[in-house]
N, C-alpha and C. Protein backbone atom coordinates (compact mmCIF):
# COMPACT_ATOMS: atom_id res chain seq x y z
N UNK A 1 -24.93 -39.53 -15.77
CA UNK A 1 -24.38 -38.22 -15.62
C UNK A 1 -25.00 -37.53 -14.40
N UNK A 2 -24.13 -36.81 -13.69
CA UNK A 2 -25.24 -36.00 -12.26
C UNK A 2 -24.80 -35.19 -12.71
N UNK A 3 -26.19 -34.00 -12.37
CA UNK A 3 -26.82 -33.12 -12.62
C UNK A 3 -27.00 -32.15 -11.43
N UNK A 4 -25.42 -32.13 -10.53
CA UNK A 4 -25.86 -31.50 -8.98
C UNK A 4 -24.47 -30.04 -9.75
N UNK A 5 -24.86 -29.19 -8.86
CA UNK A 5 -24.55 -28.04 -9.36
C UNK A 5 -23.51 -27.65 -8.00
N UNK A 6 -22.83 -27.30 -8.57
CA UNK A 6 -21.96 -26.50 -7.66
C UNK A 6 -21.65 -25.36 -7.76
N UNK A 7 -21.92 -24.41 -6.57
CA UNK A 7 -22.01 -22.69 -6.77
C UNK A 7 -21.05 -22.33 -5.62
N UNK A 8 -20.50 -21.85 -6.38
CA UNK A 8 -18.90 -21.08 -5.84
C UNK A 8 -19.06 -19.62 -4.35
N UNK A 9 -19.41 -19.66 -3.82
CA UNK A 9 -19.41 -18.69 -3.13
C UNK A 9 -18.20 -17.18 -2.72
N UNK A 10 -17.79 -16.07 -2.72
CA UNK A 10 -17.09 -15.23 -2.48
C UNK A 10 -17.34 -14.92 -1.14
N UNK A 11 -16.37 -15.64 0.17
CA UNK A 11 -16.03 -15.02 1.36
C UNK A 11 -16.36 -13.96 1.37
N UNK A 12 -15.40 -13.15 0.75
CA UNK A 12 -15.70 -11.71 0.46
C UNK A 12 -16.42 -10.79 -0.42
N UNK A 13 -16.82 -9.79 0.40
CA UNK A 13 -17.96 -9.23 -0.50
C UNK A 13 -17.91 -8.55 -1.52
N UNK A 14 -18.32 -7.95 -2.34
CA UNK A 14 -17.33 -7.07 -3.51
C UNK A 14 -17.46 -6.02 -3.10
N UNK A 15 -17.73 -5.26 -1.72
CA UNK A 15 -17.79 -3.73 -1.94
C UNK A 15 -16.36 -4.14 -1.27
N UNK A 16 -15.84 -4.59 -0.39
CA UNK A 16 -14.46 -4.98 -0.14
C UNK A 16 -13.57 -4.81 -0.78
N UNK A 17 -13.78 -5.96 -2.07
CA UNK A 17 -12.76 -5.81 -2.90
C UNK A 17 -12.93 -4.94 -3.98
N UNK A 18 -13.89 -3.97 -4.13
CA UNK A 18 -13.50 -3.00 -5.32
C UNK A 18 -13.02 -1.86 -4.23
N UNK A 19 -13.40 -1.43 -2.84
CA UNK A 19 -12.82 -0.65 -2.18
C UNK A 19 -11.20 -0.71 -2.79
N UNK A 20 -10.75 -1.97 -1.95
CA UNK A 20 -9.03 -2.61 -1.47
C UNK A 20 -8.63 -1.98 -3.45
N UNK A 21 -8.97 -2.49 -4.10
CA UNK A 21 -8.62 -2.50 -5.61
C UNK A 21 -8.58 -0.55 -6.00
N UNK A 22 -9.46 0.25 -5.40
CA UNK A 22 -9.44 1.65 -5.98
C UNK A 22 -8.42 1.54 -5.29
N UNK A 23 -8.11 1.36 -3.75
CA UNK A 23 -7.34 1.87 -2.92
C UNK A 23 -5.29 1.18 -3.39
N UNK A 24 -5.41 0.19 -3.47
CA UNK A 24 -4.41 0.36 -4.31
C UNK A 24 -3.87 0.46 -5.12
N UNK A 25 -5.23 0.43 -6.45
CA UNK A 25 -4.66 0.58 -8.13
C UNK A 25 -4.59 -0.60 -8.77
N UNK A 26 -5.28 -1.83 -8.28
CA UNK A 26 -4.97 -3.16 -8.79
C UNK A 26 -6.34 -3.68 -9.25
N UNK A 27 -6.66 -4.42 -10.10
CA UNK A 27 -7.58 -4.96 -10.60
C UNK A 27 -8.72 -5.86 -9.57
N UNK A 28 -9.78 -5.73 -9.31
CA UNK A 28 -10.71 -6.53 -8.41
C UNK A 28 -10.30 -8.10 -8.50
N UNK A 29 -10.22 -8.75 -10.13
CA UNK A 29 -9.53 -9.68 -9.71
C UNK A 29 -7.97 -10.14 -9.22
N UNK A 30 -7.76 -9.54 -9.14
CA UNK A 30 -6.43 -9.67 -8.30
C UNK A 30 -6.45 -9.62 -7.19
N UNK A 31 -7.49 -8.51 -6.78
CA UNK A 31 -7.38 -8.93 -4.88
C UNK A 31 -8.49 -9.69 -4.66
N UNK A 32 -8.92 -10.15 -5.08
CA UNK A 32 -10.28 -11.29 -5.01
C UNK A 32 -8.97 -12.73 -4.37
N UNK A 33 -8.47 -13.07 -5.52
CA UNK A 33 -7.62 -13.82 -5.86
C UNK A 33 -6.62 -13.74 -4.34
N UNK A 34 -5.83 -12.51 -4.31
CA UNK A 34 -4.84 -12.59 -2.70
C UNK A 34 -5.96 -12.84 -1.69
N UNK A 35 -7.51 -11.84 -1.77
CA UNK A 35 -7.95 -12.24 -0.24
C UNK A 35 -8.14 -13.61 -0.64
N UNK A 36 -8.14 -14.46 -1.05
CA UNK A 36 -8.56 -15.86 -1.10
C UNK A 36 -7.73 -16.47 -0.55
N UNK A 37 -6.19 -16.22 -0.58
CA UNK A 37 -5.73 -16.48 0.02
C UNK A 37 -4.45 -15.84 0.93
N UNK A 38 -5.83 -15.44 1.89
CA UNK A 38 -5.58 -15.05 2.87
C UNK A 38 -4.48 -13.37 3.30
N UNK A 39 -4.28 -13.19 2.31
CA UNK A 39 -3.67 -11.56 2.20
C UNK A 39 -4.50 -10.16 2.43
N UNK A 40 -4.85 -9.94 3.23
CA UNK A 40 -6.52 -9.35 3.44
C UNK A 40 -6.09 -7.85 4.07
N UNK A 41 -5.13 -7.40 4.50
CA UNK A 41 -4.86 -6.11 4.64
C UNK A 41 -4.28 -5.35 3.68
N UNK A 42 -4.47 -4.15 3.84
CA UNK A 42 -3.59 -3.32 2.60
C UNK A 42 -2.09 -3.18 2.46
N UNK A 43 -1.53 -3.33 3.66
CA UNK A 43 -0.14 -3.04 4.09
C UNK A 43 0.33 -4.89 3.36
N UNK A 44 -0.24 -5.80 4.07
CA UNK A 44 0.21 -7.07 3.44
C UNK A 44 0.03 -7.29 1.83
N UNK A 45 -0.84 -6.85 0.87
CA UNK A 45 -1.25 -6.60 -0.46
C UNK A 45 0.10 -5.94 -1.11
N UNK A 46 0.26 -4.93 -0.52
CA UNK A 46 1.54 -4.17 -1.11
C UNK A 46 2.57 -4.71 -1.10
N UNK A 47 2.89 -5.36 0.04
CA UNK A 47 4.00 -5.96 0.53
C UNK A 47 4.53 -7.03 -0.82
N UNK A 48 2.88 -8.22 -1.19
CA UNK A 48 3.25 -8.87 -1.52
C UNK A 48 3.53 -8.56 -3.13
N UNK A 49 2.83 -7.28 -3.67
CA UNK A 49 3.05 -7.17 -4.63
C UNK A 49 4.47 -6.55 -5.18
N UNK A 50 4.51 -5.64 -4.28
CA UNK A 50 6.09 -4.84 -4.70
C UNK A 50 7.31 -4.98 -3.76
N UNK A 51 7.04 -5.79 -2.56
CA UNK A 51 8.38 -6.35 -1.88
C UNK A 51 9.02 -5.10 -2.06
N UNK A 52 10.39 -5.09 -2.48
CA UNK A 52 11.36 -4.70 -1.91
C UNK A 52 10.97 -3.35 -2.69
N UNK A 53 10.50 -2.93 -3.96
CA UNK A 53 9.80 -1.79 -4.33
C UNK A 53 9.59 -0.61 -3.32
N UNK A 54 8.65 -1.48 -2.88
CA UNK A 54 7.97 -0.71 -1.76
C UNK A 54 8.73 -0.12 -0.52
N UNK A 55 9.66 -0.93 0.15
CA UNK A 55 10.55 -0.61 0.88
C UNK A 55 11.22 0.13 0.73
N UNK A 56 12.11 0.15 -0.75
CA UNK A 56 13.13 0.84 -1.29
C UNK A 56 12.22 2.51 -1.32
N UNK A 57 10.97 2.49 -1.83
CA UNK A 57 10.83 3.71 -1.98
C UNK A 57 10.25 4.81 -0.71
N UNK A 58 10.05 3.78 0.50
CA UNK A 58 9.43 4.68 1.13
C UNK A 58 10.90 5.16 2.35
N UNK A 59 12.07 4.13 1.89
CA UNK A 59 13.25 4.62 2.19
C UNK A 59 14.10 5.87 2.01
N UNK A 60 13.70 6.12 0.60
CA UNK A 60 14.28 7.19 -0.26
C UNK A 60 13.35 8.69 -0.01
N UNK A 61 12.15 8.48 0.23
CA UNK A 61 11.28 9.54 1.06
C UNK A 61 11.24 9.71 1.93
N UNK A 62 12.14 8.84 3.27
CA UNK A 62 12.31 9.32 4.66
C UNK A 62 13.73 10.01 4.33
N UNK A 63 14.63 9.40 3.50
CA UNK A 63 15.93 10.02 3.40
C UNK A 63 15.74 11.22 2.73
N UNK A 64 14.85 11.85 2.49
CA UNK A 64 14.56 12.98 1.58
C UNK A 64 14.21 13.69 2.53
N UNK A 65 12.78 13.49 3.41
CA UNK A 65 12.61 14.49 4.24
C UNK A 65 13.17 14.84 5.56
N UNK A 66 14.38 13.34 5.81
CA UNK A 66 15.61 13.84 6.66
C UNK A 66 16.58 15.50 5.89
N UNK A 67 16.87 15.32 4.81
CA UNK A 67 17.13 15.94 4.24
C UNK A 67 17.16 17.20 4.01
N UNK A 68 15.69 17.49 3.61
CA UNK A 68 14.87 18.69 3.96
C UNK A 68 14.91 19.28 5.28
N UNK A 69 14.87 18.25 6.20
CA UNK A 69 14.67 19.26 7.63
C UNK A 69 16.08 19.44 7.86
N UNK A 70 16.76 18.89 8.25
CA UNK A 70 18.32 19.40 7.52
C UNK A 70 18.60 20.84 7.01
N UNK A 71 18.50 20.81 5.91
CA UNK A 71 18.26 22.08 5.43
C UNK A 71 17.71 23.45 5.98
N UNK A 72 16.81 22.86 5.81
CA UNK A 72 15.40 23.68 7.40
C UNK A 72 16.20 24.40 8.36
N UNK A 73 16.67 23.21 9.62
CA UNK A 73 17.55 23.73 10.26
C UNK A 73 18.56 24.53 10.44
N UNK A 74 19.74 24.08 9.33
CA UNK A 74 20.66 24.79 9.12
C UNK A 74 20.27 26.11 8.73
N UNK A 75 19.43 26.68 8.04
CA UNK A 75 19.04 28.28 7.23
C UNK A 75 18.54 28.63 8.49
N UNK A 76 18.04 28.00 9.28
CA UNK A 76 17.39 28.54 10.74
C UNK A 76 18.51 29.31 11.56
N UNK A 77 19.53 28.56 11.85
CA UNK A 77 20.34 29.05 12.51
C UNK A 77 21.79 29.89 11.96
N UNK A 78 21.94 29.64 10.77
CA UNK A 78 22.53 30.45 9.95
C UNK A 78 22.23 32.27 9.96
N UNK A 79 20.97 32.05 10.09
CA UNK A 79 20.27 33.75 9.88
C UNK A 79 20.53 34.46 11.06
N UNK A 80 21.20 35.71 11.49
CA UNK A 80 21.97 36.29 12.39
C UNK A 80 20.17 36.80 12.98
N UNK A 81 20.22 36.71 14.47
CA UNK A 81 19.18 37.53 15.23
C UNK A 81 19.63 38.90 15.46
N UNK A 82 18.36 39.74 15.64
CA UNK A 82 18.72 40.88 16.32
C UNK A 82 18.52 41.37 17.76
N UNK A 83 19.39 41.87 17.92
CA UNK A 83 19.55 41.80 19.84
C UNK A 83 19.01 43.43 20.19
């Protein structure tokens, strides 16, 4: 039987991954697990977790604050000046 030990090392450090993990709401092991392989930014993390999620919603918040300024505008110039 051998008796040689093998010790696993973490690339990454854990103040890393409990940072990345507050910062997006996901469990340390989970981004332990993506940086391992190789998913190591926040923008790519999201990506891979909510795909089209993510897209879809930050779609619906530009179409919103198109929206708003829209609005904005129009009451702007609607309102009679005085001369």
């Amino acid at each position: 039987m051998l008796d040689k030990k093998i010790i696993l090392t973490n690339k990454y450090c854990e103040e890393k991954i409990n940072n990345l993990s507050k910062q997006i709401g996901v469990s340390p092991l989970l981004i332990d697990i993506l940086l391992k392989r190789g998913i190591s930014d926040i923008e790519a993390i999201k990506t891979f977790l909510y795909g089209d999620m993510l897209m879809h919603a930050q779609k619906q918040r530009l179409e919103a604050t198109q929206e708003i300024n829209k609005t904005q505008n129009s009451e702007k110039t609607d309102k009679p000046t005085l001369a």
